[in-house]
N, C-alpha and C. Protein backbone atom coordinates (compact mmCIF):
# COMPACT_ATOMS: atom_id res chain seq x y z
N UNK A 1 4.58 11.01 -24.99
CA UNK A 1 4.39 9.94 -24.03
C UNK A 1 4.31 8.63 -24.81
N UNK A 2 4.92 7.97 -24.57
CA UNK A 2 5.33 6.25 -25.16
C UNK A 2 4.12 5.41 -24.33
N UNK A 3 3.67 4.48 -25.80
CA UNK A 3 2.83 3.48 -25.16
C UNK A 3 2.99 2.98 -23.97
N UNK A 4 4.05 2.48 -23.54
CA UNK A 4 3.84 2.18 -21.98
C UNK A 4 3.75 2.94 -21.11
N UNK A 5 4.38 3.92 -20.78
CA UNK A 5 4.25 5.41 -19.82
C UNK A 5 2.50 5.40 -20.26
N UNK A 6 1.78 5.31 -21.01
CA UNK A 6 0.57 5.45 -21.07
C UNK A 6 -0.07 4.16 -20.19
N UNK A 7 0.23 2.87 -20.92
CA UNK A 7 -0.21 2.06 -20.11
C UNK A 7 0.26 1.65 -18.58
N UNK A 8 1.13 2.16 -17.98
CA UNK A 8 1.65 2.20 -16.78
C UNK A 8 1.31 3.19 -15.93
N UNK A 9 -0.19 2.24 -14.94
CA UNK A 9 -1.00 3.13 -14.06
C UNK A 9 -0.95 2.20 -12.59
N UNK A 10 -1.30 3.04 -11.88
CA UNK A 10 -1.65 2.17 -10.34
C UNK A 10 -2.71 0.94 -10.79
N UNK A 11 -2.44 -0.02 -9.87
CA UNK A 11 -3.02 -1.66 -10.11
C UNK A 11 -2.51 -2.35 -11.14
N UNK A 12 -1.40 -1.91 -11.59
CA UNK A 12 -0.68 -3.08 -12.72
C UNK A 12 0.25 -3.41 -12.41
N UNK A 13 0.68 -4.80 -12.59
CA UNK A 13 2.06 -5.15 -13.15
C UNK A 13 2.78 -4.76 -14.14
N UNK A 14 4.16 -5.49 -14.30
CA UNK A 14 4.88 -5.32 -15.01
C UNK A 14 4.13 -5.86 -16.49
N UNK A 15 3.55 -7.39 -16.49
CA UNK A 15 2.86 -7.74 -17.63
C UNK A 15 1.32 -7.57 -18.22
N UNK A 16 1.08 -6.35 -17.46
CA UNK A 16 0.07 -6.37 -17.40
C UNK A 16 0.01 -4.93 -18.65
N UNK A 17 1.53 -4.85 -19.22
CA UNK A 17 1.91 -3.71 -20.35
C UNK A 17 1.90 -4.06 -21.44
N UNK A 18 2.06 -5.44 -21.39
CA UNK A 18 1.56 -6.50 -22.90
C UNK A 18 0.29 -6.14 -23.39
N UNK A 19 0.23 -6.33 -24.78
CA UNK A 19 -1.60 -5.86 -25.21
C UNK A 19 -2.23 -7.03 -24.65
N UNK A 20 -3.41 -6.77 -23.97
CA UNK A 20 -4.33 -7.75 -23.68
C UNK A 20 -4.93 -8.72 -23.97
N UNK A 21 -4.86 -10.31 -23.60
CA UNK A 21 -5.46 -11.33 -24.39
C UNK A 21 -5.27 -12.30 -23.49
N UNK A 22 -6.35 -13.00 -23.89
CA UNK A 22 -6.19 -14.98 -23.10
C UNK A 22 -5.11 -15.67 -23.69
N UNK A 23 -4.64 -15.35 -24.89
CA UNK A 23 -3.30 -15.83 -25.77
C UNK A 23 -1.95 -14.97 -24.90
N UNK A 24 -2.21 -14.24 -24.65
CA UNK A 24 -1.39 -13.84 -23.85
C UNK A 24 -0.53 -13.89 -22.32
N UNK A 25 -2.38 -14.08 -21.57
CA UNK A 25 -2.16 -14.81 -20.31
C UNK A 25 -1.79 -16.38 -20.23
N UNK A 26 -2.15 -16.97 -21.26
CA UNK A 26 -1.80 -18.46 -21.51
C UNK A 26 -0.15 -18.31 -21.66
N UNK A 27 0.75 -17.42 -22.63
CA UNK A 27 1.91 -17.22 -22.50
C UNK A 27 2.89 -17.19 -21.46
N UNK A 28 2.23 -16.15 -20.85
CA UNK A 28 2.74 -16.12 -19.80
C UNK A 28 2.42 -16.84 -18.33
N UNK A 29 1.39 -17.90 -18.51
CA UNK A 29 0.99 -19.02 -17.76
C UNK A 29 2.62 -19.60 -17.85
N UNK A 30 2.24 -20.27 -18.91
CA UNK A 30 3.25 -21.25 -19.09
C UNK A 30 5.05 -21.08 -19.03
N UNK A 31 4.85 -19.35 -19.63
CA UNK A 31 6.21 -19.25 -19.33
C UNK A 31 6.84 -18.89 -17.97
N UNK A 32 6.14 -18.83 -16.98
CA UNK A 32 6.24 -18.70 -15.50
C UNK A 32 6.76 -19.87 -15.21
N UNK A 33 5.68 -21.10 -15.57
CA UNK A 33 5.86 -22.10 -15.36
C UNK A 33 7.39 -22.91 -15.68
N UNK A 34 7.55 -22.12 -16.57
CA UNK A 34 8.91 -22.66 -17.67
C UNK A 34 10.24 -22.29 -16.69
N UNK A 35 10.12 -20.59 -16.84
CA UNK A 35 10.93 -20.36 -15.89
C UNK A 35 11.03 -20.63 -14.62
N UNK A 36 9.63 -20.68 -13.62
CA UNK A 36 10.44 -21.61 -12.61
C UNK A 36 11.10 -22.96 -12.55
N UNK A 37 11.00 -23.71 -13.57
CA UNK A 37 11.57 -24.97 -13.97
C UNK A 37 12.65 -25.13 -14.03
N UNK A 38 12.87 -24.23 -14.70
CA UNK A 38 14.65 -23.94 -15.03
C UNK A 38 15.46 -23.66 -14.30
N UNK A 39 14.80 -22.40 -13.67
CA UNK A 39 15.55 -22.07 -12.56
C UNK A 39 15.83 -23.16 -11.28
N UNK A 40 15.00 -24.16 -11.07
CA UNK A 40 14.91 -24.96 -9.88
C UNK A 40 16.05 -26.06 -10.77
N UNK A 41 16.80 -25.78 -11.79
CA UNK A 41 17.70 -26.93 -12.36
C UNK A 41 18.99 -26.31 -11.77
N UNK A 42 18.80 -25.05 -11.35
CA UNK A 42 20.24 -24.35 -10.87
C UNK A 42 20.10 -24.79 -9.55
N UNK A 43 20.90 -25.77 -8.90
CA UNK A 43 20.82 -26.34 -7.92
C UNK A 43 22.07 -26.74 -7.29
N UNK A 44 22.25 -26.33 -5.68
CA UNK A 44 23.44 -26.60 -5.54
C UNK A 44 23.14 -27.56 -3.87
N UNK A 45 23.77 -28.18 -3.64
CA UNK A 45 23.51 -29.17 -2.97
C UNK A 45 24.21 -28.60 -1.01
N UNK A 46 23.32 -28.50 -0.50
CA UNK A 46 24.06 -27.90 1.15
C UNK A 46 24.03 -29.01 2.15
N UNK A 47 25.09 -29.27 2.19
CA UNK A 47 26.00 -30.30 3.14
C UNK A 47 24.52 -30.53 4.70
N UNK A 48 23.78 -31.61 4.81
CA UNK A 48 23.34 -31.63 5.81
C UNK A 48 22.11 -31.36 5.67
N UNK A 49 22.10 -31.25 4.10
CA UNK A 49 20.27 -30.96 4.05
C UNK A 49 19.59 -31.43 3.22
N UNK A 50 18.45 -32.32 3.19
CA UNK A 50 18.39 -32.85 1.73
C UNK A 50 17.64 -31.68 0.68
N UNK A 51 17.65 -30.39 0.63
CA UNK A 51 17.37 -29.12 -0.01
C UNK A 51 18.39 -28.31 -0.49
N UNK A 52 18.51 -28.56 -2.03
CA UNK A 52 19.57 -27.60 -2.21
C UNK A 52 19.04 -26.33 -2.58
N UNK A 53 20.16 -25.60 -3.03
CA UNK A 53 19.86 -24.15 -3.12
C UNK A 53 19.60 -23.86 -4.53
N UNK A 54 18.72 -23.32 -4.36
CA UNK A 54 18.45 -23.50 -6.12
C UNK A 54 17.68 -21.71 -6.50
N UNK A 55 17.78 -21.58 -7.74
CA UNK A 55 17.45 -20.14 -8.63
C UNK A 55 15.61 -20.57 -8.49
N UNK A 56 14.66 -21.55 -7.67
CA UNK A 56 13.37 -21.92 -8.03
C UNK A 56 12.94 -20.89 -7.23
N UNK A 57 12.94 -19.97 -6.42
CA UNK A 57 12.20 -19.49 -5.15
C UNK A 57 12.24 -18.13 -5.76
N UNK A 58 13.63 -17.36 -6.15
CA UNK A 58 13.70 -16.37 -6.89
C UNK A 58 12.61 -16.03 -8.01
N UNK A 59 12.91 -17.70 -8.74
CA UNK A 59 11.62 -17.22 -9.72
C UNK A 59 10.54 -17.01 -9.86
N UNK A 60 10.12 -18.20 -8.97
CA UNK A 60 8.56 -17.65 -8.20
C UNK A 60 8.24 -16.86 -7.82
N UNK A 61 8.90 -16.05 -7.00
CA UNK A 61 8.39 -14.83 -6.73
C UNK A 61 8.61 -13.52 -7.80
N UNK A 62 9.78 -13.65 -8.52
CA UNK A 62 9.66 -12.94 -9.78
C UNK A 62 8.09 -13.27 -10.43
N UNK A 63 8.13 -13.96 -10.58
CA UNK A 63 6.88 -14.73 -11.37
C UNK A 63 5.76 -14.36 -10.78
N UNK A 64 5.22 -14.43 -9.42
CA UNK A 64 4.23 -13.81 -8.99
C UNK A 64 4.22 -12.22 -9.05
N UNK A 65 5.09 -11.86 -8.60
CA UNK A 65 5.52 -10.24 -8.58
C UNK A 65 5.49 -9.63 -10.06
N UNK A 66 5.77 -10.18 -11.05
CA UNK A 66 5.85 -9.69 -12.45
C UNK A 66 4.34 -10.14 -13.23
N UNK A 67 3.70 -11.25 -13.20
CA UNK A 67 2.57 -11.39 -13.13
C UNK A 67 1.10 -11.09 -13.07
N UNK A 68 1.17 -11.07 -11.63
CA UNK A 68 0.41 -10.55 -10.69
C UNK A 68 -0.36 -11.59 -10.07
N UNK A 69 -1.31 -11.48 -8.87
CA UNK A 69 -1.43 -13.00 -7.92
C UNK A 69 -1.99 -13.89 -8.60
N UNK A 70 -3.47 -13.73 -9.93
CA UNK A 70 -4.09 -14.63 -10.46
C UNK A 70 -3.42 -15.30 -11.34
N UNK A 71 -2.33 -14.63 -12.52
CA UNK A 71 -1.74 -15.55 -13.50
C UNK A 71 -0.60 -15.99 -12.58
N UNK A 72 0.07 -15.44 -11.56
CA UNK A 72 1.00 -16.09 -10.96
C UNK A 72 0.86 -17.50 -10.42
N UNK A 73 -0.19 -17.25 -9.64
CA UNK A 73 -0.45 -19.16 -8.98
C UNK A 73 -0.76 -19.79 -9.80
N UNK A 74 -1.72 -19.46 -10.71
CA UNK A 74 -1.42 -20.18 -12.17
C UNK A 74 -0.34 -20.37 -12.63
N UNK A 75 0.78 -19.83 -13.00
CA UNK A 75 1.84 -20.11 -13.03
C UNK A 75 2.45 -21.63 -12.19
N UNK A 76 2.44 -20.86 -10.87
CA UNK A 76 3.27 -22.13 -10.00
C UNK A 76 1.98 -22.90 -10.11
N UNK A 77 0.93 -23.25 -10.22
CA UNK A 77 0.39 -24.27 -9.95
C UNK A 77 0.30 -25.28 -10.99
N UNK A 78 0.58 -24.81 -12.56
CA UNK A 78 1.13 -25.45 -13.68
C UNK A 78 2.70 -26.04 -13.16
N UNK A 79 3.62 -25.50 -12.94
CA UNK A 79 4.48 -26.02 -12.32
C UNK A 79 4.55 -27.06 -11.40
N UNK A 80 3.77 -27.03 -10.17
CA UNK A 80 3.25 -28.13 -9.24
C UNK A 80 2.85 -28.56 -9.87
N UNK A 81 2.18 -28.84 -10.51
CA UNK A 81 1.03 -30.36 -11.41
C UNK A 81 1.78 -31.01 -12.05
N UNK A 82 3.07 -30.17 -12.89
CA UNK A 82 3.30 -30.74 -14.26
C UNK A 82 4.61 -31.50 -13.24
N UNK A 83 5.46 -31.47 -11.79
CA UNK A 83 6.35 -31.51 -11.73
C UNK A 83 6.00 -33.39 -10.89
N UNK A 84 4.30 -33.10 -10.30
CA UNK A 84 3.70 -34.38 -9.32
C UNK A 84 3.40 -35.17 -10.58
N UNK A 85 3.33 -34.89 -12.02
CA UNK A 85 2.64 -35.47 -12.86
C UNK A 85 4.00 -36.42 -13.05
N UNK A 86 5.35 -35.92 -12.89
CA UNK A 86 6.97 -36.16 -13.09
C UNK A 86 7.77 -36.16 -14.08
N UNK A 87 7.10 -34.78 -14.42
CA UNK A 87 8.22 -33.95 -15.17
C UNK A 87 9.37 -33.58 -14.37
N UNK A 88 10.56 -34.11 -14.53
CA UNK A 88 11.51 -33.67 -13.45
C UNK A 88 12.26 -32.38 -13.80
N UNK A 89 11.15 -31.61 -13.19
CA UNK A 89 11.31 -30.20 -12.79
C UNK A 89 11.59 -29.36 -11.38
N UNK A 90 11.28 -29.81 -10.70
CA UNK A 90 11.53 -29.62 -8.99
C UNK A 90 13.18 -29.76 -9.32
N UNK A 91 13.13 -29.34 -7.85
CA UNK A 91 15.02 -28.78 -7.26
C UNK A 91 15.68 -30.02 -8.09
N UNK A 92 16.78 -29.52 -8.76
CA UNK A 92 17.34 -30.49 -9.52
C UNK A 92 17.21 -31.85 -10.07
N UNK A 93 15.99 -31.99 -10.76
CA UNK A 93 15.08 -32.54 -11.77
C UNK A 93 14.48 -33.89 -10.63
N UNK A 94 14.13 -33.41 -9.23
CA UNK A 94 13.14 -34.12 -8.76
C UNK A 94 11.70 -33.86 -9.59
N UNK A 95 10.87 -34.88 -9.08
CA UNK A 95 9.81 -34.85 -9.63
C UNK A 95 9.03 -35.96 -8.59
N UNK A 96 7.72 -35.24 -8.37
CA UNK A 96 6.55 -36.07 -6.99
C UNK A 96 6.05 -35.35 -5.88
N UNK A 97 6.20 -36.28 -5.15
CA UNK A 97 6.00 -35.57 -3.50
C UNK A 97 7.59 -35.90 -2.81
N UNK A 98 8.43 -34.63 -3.45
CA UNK A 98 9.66 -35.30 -2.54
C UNK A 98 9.68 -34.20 -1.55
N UNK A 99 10.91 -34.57 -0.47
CA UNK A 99 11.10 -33.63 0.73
C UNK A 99 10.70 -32.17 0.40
N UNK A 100 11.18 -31.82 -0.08
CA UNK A 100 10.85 -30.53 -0.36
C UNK A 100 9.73 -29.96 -1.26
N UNK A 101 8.89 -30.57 -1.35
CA UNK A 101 7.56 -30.43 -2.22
C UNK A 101 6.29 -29.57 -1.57
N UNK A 102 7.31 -29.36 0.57
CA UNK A 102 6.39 -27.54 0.61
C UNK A 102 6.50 -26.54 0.42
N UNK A 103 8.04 -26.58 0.17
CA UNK A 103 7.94 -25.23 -0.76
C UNK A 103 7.68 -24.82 -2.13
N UNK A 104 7.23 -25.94 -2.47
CA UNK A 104 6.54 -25.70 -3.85
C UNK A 104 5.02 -25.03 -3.51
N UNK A 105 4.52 -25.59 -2.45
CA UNK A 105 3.31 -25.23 -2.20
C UNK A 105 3.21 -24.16 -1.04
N UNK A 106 4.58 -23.55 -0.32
CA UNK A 106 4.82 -22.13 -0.19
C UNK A 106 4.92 -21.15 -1.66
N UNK A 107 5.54 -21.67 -2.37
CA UNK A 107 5.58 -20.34 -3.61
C UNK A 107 4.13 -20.33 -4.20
N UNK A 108 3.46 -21.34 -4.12
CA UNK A 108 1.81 -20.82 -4.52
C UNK A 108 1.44 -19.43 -3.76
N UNK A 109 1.22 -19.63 -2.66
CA UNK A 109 0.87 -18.64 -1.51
C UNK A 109 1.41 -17.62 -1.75
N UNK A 110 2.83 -17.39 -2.00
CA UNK A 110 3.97 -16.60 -1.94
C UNK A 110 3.65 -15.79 -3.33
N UNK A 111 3.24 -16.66 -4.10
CA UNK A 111 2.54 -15.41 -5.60
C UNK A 111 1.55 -15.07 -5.35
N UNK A 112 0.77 -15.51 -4.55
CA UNK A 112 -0.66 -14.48 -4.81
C UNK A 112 -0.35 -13.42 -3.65
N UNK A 113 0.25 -13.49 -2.78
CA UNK A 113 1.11 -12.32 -1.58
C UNK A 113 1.50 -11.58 -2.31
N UNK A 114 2.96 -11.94 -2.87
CA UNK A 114 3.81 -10.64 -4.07
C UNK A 114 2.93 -10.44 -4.94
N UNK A 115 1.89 -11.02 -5.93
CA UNK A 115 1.34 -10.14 -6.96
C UNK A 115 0.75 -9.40 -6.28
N UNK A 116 -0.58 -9.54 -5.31
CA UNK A 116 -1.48 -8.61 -4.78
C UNK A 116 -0.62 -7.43 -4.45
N UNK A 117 0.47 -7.74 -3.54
CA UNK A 117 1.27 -6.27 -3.31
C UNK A 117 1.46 -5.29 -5.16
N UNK A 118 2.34 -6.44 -5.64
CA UNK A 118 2.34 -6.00 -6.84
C UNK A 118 1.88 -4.75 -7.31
N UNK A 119 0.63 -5.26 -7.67
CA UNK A 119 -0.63 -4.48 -8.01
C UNK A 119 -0.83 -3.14 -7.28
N UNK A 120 -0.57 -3.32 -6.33
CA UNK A 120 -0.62 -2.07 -4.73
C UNK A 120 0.76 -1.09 -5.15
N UNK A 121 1.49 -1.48 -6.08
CA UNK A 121 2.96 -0.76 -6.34
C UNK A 121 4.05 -1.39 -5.73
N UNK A 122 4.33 -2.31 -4.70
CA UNK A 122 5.23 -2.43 -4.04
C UNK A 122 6.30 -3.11 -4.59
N UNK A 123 6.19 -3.49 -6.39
CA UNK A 123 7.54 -3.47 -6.77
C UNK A 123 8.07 -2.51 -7.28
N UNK A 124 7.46 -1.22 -7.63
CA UNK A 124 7.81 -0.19 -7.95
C UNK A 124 9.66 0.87 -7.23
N UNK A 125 9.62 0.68 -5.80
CA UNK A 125 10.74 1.36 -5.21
C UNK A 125 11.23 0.02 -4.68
N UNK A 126 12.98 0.09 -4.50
CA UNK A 126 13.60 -0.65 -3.67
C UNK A 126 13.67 -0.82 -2.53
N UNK A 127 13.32 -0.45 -1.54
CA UNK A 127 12.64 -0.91 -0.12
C UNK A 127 11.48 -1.59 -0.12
N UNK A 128 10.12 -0.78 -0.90
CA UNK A 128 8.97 -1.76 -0.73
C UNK A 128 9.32 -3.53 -1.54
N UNK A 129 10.38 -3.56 -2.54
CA UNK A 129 10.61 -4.71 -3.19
C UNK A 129 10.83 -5.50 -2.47
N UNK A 130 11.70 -5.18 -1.33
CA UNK A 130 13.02 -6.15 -0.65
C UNK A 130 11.58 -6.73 0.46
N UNK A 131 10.77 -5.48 0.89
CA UNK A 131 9.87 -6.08 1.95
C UNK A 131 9.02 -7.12 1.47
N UNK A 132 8.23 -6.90 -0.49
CA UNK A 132 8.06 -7.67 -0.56
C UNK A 132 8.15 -9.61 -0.85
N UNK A 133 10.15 -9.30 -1.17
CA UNK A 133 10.20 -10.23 -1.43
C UNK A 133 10.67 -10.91 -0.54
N UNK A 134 11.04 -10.30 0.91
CA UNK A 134 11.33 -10.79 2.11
C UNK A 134 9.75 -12.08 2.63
N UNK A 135 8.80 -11.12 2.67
CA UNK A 135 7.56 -11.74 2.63
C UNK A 135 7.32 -13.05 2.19
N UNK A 136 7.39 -13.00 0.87
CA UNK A 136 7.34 -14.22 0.32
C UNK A 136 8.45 -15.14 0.60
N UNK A 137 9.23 -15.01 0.62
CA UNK A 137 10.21 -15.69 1.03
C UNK A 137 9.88 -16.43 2.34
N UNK A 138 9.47 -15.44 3.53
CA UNK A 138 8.94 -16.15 5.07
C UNK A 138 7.61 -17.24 4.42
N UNK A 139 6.61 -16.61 3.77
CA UNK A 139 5.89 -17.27 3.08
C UNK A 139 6.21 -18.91 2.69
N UNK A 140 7.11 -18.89 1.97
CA UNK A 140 7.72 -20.24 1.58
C UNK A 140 8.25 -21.30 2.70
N UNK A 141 8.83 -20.03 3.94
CA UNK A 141 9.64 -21.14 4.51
C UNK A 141 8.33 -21.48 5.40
N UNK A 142 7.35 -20.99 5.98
CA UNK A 142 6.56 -21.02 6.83
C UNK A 142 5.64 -22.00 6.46
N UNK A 143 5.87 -22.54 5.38
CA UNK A 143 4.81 -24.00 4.60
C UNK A 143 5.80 -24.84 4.30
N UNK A 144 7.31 -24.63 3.43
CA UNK A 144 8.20 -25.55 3.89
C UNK A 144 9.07 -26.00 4.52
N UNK A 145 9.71 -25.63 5.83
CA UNK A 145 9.91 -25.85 6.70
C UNK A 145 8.81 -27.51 7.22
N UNK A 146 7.70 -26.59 7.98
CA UNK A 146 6.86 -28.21 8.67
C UNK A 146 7.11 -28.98 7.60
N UNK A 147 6.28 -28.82 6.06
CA UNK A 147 6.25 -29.96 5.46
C UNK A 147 7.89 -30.82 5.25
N UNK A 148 9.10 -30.13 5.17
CA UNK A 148 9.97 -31.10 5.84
C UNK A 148 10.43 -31.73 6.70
N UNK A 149 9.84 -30.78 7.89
CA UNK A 149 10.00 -31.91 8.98
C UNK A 149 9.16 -33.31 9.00
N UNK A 150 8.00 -33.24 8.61
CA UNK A 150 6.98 -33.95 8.13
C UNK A 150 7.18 -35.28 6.97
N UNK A 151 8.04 -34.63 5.94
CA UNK A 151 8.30 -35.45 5.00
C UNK A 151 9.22 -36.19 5.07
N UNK A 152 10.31 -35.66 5.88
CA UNK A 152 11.99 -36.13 6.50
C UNK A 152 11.67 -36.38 7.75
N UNK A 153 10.85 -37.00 8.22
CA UNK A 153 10.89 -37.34 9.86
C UNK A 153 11.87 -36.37 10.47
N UNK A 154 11.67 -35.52 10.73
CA UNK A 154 12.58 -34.87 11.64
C UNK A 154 11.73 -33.93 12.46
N UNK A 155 12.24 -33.52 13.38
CA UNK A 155 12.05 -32.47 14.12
C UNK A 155 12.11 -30.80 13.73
N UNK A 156 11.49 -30.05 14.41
CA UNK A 156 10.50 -28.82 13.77
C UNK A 156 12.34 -28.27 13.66
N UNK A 157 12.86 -28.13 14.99
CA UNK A 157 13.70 -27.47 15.38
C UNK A 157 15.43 -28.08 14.17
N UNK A 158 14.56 -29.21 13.87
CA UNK A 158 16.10 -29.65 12.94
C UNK A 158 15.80 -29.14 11.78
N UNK A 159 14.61 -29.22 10.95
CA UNK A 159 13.84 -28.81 10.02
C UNK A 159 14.46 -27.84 9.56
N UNK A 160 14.61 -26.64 10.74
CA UNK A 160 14.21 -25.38 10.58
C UNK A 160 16.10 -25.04 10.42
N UNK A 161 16.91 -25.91 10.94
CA UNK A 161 18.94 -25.93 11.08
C UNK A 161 18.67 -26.22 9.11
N UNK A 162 18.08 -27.54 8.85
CA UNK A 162 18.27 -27.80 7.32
C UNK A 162 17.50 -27.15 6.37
N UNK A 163 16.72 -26.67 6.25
CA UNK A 163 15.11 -25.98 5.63
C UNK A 163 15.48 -24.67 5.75
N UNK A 164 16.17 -23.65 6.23
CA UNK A 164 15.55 -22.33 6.67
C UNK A 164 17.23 -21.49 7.18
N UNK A 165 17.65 -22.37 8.22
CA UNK A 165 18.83 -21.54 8.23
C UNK A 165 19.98 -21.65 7.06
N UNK A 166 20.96 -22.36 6.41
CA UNK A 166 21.44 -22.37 5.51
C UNK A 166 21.27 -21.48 4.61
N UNK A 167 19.85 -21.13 4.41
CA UNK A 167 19.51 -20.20 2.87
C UNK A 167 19.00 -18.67 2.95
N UNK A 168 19.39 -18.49 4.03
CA UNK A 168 19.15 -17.13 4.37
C UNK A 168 19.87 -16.13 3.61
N UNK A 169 21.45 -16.71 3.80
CA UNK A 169 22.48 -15.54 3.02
C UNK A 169 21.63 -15.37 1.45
N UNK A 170 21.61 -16.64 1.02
CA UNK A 170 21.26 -16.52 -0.39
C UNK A 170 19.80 -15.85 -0.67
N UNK A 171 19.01 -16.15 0.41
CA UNK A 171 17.66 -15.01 0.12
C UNK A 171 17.80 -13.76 0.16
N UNK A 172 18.99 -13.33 1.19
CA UNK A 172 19.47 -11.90 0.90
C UNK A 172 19.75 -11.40 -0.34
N UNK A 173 20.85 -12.13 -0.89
CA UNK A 173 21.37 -12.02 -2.23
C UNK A 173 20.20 -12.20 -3.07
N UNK A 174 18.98 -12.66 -3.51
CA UNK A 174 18.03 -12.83 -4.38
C UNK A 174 17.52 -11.66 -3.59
N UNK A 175 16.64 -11.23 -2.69
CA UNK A 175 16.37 -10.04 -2.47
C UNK A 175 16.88 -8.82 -3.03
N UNK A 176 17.94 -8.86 -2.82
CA UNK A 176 19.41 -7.75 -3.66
C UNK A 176 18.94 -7.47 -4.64
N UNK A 177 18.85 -8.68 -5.56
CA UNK A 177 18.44 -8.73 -7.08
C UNK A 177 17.55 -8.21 -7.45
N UNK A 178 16.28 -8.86 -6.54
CA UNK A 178 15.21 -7.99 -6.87
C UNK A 178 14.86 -7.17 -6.72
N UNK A 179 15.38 -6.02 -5.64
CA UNK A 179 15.43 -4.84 -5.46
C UNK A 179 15.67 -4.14 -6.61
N UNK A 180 16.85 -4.17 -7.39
CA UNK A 180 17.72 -4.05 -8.35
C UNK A 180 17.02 -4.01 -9.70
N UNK A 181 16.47 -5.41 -9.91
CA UNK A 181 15.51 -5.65 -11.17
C UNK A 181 14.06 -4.69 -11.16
N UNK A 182 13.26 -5.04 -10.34
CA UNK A 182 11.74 -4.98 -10.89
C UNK A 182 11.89 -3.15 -10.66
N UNK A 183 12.06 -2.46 -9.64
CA UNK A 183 11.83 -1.27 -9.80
C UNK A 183 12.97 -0.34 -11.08
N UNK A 184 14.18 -1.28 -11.69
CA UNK A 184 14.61 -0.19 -12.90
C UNK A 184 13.96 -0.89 -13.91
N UNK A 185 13.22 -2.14 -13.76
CA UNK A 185 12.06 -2.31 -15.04
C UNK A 185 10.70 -1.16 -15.15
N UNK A 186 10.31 -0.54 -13.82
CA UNK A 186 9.44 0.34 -13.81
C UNK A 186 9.96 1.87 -14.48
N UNK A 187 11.13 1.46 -13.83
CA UNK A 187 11.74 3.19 -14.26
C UNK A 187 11.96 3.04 -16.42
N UNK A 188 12.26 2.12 -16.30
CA UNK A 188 12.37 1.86 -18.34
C UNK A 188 11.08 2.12 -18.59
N UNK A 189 10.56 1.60 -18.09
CA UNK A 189 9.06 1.56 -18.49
C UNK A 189 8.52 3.49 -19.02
N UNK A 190 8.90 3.94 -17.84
CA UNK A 190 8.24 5.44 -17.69
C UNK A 190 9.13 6.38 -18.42
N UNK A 191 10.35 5.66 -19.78
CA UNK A 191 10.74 6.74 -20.32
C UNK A 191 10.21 6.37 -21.61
C-alpha cells in the first residue's frame, strides 16, 4: 500500500495528501489564488455582455473542491483582496469593483459549498462531481447575476439574457472537465 492509498480516507481532499503544515496551507493559499488569476486572463469577450467567458469560475471551484472549504475561501478571498487592491487579475486583467465583481463574491460561497461536499466524497465519482460542480456554479450565478444587474443598471430579467444565459454551454463543458479530472485524480491516488 503506497503512501497515499494510506493517506486517502473519508473527510479529505485531494490536498489534504500533501504532508501537513501551515507552510503548506500558505502554498496552497496562494497558489489557488494564483491560479484563479490566471485562469480569469483566459477571457473571451460575448457579444452583448459586459462578462466575458473566462477559465476564472472553473478554477474556483477546482480550487475549492481540491482544497477544501477553509483553505479554499482563503484562496478566493486572497484573490478578491489582491484583485480590489488592483492587481489586474479579475476577468481579463480588470481590477476593483467592476460589473462583474459578484461573481467573484459567488466563487467565495461556491468554495466553501464544493469543499464541504468535497470532504463528504463528492469529488470522488463522476455524477456526484458534475452535481457538485453544477452547484457551485448556480452558486455563482445566484450572487452574480443581481450584483450585475445592480452594477450595470439593468434589469433582473436582462441581467440574467447577459450574466447567466450565454455561459451555460460553457459551464457544461467545465463540468465535463471536472467530472473527468478530480475523480481519475482519486483513482491515481488509490494505486
Amino acid at each position: 500500500m503506497s503512501t497515499a492509498t494510506a493517506l486517502a480516507r473519508p473527510g479529505q481532499v485531494l490536498a489534504d495528501l500533501l504532508p501537513a503544515s501551515r507552510v503548506r496551507d500558505a502554498a496552497l493559499v496562494v497558489g489557488g489564488a494564483a491560479l484563479t488569476g490566471l485562469a480569469a486572463q483566459l477571457a473571451v469577450p460575448v457579444p452583448g455582455s459586459p462578462v466575458p467567458v473566462t477559465g476564472q469560475t472553473f478554477a474556483a471551484l477546482l480550487v475549492g473542491t481540491t482544497l477544501g472549504a477553509r483553505r479554499g475561501v482563503f484562496a478566493l478571498a486572497l484573490y478578491a483582496l489582491a484583485g480590489l487592491a488592483g492587481l489586474p487579475w479579475f476577468a481579463a486583467g480588470g481590477s476593483g469593483l467592476t460589473v462583474s465583481f459578484g461573481y467573484v463574491l459567488g466563487m467565495l460561497l461556491a468554495a466553501v459549498a464544493v469543499g464541504s461536499l468535497a470532504r463528504r466524497g463528492a469529488d470522488r465519482s463522476t455524477w456526484r462531481t458534475a452535481g457538485t460542480m453544477l452547484l457551485g456554479e448556480a452558486i455563482i450565478y445566484a450572487v452574480g447575476v443581481p450584483y450585475l444587474a445592480l452594477a450595470a443598471d439593468m434589469s433582473l430579467s436582462a441581467a440574467v439574457a447577459a450574466g447567466l444565459t450565454p455561459f451555460l454551454i460553457g459551464d457544461a463543458v467545465k463540468a465535463a472537465l471536472a467530472m473527468g479530472v478530480l475523480p481519475t485524480a482519486w483513482k491515481l491516488v488509490k494505486r
